[in-house]
N, C-alpha and C. Protein backbone atom coordinates (compact mmCIF):
# COMPACT_ATOMS: atom_id res chain seq x y z
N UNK A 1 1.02 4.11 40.03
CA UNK A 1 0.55 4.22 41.42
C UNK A 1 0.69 2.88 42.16
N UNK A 2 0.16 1.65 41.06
CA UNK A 2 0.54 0.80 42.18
C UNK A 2 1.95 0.13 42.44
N UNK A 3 2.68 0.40 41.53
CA UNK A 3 4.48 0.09 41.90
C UNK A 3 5.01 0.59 43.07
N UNK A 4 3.88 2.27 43.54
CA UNK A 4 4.60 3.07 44.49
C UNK A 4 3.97 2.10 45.94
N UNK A 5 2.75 1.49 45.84
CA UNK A 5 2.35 0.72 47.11
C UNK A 5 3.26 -0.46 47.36
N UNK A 6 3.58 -1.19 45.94
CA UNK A 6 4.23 -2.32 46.10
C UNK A 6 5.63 -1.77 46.79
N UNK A 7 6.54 -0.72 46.67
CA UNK A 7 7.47 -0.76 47.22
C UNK A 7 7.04 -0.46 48.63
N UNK A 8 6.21 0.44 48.59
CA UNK A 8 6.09 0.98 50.21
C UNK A 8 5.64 -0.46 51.08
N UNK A 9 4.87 -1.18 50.86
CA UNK A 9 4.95 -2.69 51.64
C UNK A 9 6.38 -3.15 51.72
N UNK A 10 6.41 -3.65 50.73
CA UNK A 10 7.96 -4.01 51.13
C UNK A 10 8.64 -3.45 52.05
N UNK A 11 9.09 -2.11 51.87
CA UNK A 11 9.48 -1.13 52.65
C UNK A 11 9.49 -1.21 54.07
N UNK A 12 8.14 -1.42 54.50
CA UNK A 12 7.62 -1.45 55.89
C UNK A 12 8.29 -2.92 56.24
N UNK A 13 8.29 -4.18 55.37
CA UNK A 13 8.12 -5.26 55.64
C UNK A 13 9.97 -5.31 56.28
N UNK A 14 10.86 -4.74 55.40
CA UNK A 14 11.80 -4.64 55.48
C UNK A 14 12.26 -3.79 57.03
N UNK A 15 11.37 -2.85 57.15
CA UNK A 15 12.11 -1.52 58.16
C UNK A 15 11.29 -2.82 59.35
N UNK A 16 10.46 -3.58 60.01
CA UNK A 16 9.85 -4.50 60.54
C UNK A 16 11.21 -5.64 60.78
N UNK A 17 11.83 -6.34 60.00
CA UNK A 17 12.78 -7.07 59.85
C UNK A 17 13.75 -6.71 60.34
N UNK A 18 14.35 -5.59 60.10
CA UNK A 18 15.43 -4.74 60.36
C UNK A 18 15.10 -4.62 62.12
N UNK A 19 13.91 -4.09 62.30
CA UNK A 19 13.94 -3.84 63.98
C UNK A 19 14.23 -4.58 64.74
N UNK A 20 13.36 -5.48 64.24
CA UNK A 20 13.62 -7.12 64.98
C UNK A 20 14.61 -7.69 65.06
N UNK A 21 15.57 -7.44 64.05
CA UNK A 21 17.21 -8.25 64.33
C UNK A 21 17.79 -7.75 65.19
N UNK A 22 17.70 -6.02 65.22
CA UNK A 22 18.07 -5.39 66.04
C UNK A 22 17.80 -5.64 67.28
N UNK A 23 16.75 -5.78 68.02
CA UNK A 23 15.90 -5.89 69.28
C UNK A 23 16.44 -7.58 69.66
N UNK A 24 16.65 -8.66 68.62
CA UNK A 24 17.28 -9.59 69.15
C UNK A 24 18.83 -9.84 69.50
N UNK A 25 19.33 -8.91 68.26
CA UNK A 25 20.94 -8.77 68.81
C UNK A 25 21.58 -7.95 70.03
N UNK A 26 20.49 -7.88 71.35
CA UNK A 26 20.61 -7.02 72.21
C UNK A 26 21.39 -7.41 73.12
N UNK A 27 22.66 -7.32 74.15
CA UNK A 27 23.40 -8.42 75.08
C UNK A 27 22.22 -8.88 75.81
N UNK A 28 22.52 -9.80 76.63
CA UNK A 28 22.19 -10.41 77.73
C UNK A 28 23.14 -10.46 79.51
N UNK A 29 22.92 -10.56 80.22
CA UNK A 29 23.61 -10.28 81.20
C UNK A 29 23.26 -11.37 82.02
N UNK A 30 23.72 -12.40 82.97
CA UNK A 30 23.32 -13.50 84.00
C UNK A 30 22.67 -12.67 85.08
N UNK A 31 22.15 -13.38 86.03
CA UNK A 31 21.82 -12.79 87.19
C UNK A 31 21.72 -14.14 88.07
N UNK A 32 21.61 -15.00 88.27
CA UNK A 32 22.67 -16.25 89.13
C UNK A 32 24.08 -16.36 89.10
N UNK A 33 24.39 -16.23 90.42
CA UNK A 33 25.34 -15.80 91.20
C UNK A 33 26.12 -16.89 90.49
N UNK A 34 27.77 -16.85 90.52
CA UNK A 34 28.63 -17.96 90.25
C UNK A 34 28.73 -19.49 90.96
N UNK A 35 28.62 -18.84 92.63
CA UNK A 35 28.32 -19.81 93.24
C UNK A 35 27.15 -20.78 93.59
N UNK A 36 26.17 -20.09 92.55
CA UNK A 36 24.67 -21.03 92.65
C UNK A 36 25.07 -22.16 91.76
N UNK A 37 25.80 -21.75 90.87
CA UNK A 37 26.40 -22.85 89.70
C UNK A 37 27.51 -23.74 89.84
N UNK A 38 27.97 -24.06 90.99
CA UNK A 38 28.96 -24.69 90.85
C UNK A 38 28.32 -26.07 90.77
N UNK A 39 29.14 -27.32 89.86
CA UNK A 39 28.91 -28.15 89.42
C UNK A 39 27.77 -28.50 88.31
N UNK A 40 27.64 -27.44 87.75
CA UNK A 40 26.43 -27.46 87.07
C UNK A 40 27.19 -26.83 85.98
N UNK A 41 27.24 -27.42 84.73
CA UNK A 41 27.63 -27.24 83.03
C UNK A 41 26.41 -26.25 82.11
N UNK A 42 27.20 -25.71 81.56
CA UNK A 42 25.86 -24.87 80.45
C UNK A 42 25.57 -25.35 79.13
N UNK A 43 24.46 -25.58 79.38
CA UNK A 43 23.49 -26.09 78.46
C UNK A 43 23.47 -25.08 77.06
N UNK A 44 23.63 -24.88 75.94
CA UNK A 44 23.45 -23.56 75.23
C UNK A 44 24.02 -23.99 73.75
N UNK A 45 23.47 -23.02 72.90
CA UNK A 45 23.74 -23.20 71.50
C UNK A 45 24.90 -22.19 71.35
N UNK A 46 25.81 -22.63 70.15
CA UNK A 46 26.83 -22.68 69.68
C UNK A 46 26.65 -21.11 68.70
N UNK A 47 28.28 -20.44 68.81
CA UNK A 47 28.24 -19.72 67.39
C UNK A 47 28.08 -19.65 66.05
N UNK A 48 29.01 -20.91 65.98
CA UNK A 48 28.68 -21.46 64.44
C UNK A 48 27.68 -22.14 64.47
N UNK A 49 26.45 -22.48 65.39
CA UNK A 49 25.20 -22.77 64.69
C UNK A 49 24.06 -21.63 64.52
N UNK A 50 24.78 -20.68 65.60
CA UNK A 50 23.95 -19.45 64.96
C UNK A 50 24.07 -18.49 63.67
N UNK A 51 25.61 -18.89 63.51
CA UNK A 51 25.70 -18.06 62.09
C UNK A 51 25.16 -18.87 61.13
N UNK A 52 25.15 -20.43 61.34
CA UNK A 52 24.71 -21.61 59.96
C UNK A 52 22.86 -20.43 60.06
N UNK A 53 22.15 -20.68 61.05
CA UNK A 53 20.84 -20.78 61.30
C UNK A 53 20.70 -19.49 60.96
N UNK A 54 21.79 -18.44 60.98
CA UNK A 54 20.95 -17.06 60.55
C UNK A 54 21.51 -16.68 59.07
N UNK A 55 22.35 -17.79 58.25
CA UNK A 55 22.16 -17.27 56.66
C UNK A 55 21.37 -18.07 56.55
N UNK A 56 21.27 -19.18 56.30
CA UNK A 56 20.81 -19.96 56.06
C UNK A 56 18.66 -19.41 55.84
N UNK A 57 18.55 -18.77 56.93
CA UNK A 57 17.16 -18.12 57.47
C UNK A 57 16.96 -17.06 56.24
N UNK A 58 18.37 -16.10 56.16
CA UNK A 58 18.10 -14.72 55.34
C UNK A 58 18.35 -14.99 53.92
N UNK A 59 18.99 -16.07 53.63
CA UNK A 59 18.42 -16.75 52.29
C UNK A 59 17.15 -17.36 52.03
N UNK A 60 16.24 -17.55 52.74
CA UNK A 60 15.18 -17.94 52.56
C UNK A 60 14.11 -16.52 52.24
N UNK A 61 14.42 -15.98 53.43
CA UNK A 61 13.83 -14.33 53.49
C UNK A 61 13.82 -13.56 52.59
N UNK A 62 15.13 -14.12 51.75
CA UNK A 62 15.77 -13.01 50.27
C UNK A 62 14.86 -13.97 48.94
N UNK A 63 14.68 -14.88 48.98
CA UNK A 63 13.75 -15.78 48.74
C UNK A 63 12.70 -15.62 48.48
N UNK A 64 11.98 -14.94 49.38
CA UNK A 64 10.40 -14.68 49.74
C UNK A 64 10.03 -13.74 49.63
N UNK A 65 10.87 -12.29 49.78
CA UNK A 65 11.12 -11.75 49.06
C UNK A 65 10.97 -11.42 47.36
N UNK A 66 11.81 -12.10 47.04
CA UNK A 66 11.52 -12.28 45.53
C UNK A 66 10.30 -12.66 44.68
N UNK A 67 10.10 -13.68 46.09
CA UNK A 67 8.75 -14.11 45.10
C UNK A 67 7.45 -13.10 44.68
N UNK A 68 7.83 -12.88 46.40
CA UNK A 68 6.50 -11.26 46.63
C UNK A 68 6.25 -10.47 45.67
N UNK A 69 7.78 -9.68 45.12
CA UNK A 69 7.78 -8.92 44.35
C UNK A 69 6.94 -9.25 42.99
N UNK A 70 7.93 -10.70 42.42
CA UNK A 70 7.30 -11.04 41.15
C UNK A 70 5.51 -11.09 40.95
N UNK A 71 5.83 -11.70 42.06
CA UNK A 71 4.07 -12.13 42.42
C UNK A 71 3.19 -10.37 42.40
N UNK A 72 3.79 -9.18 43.51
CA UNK A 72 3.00 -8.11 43.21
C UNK A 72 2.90 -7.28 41.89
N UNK A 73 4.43 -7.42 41.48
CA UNK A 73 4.66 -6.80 39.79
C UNK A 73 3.88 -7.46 38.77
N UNK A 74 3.88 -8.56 38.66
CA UNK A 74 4.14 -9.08 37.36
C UNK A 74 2.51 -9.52 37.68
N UNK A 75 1.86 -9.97 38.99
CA UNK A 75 0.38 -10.54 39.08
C UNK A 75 -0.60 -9.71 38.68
N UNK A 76 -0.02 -8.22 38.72
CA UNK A 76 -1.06 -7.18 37.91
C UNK A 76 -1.49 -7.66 36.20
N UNK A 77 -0.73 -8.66 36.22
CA UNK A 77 -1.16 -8.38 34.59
C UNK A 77 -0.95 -10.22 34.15
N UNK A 78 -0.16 -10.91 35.00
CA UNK A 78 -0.86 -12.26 35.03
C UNK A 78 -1.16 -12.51 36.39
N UNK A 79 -2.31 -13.23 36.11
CA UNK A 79 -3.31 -13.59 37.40
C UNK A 79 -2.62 -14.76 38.56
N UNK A 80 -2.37 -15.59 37.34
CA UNK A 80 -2.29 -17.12 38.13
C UNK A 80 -0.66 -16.93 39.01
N UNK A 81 0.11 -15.57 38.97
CA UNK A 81 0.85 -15.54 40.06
C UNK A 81 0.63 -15.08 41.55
N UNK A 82 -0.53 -14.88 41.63
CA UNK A 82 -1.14 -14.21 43.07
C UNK A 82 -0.45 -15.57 43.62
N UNK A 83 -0.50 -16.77 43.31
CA UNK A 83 -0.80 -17.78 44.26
C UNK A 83 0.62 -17.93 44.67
N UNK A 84 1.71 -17.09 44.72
CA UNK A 84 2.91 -17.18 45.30
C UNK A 84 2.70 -16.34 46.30
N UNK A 85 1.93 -15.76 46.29
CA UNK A 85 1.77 -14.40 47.56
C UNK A 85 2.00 -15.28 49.15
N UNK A 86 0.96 -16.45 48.91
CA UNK A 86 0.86 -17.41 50.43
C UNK A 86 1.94 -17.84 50.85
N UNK A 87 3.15 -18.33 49.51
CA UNK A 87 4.45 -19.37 49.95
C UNK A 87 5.49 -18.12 50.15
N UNK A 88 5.59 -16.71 49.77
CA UNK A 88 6.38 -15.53 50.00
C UNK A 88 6.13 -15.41 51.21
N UNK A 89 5.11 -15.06 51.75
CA UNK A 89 4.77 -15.21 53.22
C UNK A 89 5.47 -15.85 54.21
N UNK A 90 4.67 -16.94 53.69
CA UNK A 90 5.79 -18.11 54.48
C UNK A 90 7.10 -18.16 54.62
N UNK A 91 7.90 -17.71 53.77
CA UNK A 91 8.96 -17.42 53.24
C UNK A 91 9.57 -16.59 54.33
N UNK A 92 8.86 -15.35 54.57
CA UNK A 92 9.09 -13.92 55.19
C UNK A 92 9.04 -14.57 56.46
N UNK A 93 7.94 -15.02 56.74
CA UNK A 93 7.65 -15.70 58.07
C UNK A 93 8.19 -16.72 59.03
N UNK A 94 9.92 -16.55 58.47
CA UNK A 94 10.57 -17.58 58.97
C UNK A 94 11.19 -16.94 59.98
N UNK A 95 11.87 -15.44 59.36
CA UNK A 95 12.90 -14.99 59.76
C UNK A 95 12.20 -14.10 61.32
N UNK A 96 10.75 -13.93 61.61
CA UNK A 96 10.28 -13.44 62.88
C UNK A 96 10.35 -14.87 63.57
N UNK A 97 10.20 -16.60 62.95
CA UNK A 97 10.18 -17.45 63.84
C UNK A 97 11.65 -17.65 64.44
N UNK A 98 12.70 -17.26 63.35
CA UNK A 98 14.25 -17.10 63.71
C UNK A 98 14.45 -16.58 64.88
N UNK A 99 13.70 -14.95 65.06
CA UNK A 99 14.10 -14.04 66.05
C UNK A 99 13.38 -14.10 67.03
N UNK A 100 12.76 -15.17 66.92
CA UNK A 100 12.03 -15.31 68.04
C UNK A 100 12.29 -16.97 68.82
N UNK A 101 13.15 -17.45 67.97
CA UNK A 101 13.73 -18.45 68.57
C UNK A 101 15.30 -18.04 69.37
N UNK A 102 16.00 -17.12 69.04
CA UNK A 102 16.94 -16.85 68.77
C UNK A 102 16.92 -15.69 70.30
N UNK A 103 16.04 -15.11 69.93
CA UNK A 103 15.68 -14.83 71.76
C UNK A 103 15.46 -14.94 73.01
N UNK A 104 14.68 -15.97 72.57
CA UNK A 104 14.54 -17.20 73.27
C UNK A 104 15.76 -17.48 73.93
N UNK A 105 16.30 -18.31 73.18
CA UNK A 105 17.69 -18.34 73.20
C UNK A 105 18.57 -17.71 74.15
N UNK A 106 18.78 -16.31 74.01
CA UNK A 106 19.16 -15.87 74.93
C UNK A 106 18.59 -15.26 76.25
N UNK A 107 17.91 -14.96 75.94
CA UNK A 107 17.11 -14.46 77.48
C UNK A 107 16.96 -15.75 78.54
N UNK A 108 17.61 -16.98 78.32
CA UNK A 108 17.73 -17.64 79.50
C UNK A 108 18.73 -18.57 79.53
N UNK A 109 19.81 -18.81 80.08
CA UNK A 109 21.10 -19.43 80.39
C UNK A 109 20.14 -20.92 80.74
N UNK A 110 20.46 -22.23 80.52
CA UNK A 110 20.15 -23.50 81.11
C UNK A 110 21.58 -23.84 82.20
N UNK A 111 21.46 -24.09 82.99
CA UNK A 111 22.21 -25.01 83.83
C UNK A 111 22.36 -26.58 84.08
N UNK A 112 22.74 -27.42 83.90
CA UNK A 112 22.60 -28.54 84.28
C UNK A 112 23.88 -29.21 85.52
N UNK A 113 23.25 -30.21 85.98
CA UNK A 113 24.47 -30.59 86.90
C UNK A 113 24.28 -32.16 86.51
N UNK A 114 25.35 -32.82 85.27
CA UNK A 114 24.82 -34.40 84.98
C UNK A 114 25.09 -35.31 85.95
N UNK A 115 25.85 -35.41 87.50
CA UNK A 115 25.27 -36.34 88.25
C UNK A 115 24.24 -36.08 89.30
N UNK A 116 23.89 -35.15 89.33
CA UNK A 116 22.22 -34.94 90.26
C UNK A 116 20.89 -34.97 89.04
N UNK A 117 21.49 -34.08 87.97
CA UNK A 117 20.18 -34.30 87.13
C UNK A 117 19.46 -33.22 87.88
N UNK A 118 20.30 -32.00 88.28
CA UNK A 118 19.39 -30.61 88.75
C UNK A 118 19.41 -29.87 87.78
N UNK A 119 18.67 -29.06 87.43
CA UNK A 119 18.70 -28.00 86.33
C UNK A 119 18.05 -26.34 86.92
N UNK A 120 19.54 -25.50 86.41
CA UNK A 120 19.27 -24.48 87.09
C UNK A 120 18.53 -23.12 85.71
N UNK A 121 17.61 -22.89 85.63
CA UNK A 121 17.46 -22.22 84.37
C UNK A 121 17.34 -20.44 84.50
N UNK A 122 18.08 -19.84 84.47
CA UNK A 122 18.76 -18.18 84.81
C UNK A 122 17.57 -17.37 83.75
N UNK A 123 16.75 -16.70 83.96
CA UNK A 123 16.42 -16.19 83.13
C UNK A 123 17.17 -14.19 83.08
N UNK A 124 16.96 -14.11 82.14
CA UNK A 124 16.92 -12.60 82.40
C UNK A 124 15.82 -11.29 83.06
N UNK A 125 14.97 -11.77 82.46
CA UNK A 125 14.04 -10.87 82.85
C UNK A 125 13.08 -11.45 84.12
N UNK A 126 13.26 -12.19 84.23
CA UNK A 126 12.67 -13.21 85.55
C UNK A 126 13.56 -14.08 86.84
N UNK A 127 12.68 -14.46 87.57
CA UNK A 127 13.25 -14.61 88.94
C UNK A 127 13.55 -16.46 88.07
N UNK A 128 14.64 -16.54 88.86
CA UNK A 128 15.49 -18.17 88.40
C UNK A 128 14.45 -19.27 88.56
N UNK A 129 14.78 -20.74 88.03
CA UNK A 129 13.99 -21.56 88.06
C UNK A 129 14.99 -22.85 88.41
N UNK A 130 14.34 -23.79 89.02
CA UNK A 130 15.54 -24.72 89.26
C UNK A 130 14.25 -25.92 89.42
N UNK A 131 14.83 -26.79 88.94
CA UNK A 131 14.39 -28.27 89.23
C UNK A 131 14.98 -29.57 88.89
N UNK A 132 14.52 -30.54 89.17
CA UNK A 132 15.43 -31.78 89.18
C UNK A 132 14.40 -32.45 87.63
N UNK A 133 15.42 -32.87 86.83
CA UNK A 133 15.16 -33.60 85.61
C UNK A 133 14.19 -34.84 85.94
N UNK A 134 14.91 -35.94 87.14
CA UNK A 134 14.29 -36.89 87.32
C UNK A 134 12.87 -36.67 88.29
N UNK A 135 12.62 -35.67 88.87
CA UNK A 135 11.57 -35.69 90.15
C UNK A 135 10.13 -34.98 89.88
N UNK A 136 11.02 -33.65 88.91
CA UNK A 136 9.99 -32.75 89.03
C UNK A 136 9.23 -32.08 87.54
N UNK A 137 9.72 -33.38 86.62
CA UNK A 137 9.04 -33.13 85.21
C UNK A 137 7.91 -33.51 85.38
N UNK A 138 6.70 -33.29 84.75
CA UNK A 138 5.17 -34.23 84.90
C UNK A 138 5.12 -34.48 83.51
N UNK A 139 5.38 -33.87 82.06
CA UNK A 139 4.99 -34.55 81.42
C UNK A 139 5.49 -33.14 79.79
N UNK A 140 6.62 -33.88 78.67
CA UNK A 140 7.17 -33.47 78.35
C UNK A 140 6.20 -33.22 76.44
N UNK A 141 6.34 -31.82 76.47
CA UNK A 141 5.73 -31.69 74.82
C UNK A 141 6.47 -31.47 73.92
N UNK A 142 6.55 -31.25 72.37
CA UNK A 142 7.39 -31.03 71.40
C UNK A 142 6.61 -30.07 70.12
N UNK A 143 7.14 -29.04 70.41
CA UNK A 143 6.59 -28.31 68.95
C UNK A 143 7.68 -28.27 68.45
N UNK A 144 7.14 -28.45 66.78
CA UNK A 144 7.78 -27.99 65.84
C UNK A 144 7.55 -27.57 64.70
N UNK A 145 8.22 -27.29 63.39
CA UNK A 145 8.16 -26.69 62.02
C UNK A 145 7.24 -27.63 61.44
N UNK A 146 6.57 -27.53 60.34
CA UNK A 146 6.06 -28.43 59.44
C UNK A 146 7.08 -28.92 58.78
N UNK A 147 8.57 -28.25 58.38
CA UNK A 147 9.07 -28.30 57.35
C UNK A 147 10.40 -27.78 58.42
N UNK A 148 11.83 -27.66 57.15
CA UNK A 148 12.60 -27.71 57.64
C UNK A 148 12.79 -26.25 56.86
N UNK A 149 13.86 -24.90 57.26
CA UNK A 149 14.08 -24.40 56.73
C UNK A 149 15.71 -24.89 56.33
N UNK A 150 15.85 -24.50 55.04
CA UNK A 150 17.08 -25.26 54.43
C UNK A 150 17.33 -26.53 55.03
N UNK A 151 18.63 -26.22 56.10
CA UNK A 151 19.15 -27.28 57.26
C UNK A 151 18.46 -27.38 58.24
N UNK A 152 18.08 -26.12 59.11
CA UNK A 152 17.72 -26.38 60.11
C UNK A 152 15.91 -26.29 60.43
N UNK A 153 15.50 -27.33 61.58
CA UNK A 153 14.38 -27.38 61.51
C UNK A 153 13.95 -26.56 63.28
N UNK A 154 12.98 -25.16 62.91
CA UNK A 154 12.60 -24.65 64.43
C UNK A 154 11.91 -25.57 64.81
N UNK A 155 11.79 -25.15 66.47
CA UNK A 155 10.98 -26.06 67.14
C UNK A 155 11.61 -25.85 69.07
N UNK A 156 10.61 -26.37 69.69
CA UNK A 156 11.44 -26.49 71.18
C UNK A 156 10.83 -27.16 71.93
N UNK A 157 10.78 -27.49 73.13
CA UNK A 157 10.53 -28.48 74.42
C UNK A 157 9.92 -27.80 74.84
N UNK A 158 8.69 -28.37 75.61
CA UNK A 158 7.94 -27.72 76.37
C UNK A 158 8.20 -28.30 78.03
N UNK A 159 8.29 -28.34 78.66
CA UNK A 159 8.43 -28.86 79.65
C UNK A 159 7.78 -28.76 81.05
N UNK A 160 6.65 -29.50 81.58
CA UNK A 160 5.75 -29.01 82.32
C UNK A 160 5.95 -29.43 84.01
N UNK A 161 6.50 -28.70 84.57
CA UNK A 161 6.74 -28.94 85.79
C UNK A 161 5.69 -28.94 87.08
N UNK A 162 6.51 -29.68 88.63
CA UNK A 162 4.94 -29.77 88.85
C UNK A 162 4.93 -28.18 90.02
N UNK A 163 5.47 -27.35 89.43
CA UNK A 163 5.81 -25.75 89.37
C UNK A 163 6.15 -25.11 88.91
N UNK A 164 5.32 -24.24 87.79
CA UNK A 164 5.79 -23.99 86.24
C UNK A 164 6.26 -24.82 85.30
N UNK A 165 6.51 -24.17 83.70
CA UNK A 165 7.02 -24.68 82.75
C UNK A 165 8.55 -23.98 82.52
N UNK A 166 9.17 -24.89 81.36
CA UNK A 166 10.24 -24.62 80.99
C UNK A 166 10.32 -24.82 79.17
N UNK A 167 10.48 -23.80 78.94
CA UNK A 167 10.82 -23.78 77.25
C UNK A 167 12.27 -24.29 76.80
N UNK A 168 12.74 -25.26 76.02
CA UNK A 168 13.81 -25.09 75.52
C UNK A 168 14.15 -25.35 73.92
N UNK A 169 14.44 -24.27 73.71
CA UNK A 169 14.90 -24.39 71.92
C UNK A 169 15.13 -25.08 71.15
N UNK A 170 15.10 -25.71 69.96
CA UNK A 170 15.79 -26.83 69.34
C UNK A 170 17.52 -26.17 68.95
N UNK A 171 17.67 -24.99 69.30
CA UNK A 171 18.98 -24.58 68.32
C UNK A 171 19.98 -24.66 69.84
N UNK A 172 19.11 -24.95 70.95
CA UNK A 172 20.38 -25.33 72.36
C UNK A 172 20.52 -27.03 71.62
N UNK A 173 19.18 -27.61 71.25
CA UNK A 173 19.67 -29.12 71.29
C UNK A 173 20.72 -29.46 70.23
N UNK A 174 20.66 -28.87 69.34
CA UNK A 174 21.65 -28.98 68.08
C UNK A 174 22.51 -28.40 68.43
N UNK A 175 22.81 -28.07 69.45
CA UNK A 175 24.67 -27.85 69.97
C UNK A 175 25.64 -29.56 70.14
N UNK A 176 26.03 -29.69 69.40
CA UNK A 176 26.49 -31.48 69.36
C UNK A 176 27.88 -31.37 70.51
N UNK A 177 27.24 -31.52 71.71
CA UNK A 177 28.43 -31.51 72.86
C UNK A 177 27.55 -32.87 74.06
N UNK A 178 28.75 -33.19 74.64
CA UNK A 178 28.39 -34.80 75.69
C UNK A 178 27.01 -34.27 76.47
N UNK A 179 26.99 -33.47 76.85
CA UNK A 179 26.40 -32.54 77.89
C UNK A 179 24.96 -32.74 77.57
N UNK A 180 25.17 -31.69 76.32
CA UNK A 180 23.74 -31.43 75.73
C UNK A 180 23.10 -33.23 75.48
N UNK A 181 23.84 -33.83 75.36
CA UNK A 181 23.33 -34.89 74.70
C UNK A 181 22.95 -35.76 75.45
N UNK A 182 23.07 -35.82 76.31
CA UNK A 182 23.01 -36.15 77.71
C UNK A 182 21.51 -35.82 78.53
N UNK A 183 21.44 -34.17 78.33
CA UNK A 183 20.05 -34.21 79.06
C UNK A 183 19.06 -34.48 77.58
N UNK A 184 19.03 -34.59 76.50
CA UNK A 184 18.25 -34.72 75.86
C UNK A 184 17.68 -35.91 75.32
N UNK A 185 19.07 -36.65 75.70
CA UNK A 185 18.38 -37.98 75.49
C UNK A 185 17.85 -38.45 76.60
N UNK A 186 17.73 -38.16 77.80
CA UNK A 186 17.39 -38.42 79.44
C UNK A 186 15.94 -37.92 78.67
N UNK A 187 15.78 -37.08 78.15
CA UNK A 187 14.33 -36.50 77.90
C UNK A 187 13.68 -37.48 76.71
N UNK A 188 14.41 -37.91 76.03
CA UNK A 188 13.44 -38.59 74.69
C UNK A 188 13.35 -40.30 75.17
N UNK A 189 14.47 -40.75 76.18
CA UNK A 189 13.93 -42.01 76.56
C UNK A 189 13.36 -42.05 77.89
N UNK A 190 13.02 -41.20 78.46
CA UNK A 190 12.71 -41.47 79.72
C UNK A 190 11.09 -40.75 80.02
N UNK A 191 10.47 -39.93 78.87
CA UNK A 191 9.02 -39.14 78.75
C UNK A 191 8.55 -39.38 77.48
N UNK A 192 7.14 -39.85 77.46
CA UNK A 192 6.46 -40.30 76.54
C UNK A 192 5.89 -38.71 75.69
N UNK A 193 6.71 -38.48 74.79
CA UNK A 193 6.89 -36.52 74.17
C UNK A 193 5.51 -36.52 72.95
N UNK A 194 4.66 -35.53 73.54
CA UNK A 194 3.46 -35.20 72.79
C UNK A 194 4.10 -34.19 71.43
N UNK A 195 4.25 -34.74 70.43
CA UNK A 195 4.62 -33.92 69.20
C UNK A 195 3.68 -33.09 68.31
N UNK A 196 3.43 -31.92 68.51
CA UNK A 196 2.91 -31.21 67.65
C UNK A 196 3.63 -30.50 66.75
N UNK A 197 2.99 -30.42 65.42
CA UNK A 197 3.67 -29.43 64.18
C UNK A 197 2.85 -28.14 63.97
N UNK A 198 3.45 -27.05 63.61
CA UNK A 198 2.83 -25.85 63.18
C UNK A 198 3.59 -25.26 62.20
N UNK A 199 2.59 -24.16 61.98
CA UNK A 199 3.25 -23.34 60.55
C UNK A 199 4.62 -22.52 61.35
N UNK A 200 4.20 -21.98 61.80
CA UNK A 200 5.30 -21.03 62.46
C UNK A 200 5.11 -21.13 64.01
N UNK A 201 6.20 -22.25 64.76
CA UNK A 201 6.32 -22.67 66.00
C UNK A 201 6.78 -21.62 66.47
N UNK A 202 6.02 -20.53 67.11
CA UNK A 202 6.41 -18.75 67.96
C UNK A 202 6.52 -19.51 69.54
N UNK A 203 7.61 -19.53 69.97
CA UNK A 203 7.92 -19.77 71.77
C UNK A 203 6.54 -18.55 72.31
């Protein structure tokens, strides 16, 4: 009886996983006009860092996974493996911070223009955002991972304007292009960045 619970968790944990990749691999579509953008470069993460960031993630997941199992099978009858149950978790608990970075991600185009230092930020589901790097930041935050998964470490910018905020990903900053590198270092030498760590940094 209890082998049949242990799979059925899993089960769920799996059909849960499965939705979610789904629901993030959904297109995206712009809604700023071409001509709002002229002179303004896109800010954005790369293919090949999304394919590095999403095995890289489901090896961990396949991972945690494993442990679960051993830990629910085998803890029936030795004790002292419950205590993998917390780090399986964790484990599992990467791949919702993945898809939820990874959404992030797309549901909003960045714009930049590097000699004004305007930034046009397109969302999808929301009305556009635009502001100037140098005028209209008040004061810049940093979440991130405790830890790194494999290579890559989640995390993103908080950015507090003095009219709304602005989220930006760590997997746009690890796009290694002039551009990107450009507004990010404008951001790490020019704002004194409040760094916080968490278990699972959820945008």
């Amino acid at each position: 009886m209890k082998i049949f619970i242990v799979i059925a968790l899993v089960g769920l944990l799996v059909y849960l996983i499965a939705r979610r990749f789904m629901l993030t691999s959904a297109g995206t579509t712009s809604i700023v006009k071409a001509s709002q953008r002229q002179h303004f470069v896109l800010i954005d993460t790369s293919p090949q860092l999304i394919r590095r960031v999403t095995k890289s993630t489901l090896r961990t997941v396949g991972i945690g996974f494993l442990l679960l199992l051993i830990a629910l099978v085998l803890g029936m009858k030795i004790k002292i493996l419950w205590i993998l149950i917390p780090l399986s978790l964790y484990l599992i608990g990467q791949f919702f911070v993945y898809t939820n970075h990874i959404k992030s991600t797309k549901d909003q185009r960045i714009y930049f223009n590097p000699e004004t230092y305007e930034v046009l930020v397109d969302y999808i589901k929301d009305q556009p955002l635009s502001f100037n790097l140098m005028r209209d930041v008040v004061s810049v935050s940093e979440i991130k991972s405790v830890q790194k998964n494999r290579d890559t470490l989640f995390g993103y910018y908080k950015l507090r304007l003095k009219q709304g905020a602005a989220v930006i990903p760590y997997l746009i900053e690890q796009n290694d292009n002039s551009v990107n590198k450009l507004f990010f270092t404008y951001l790490n030498e020019n704002f004194k960045i409040e760094v916080e760590s968490k278990l699972f940094p959820i945008i």
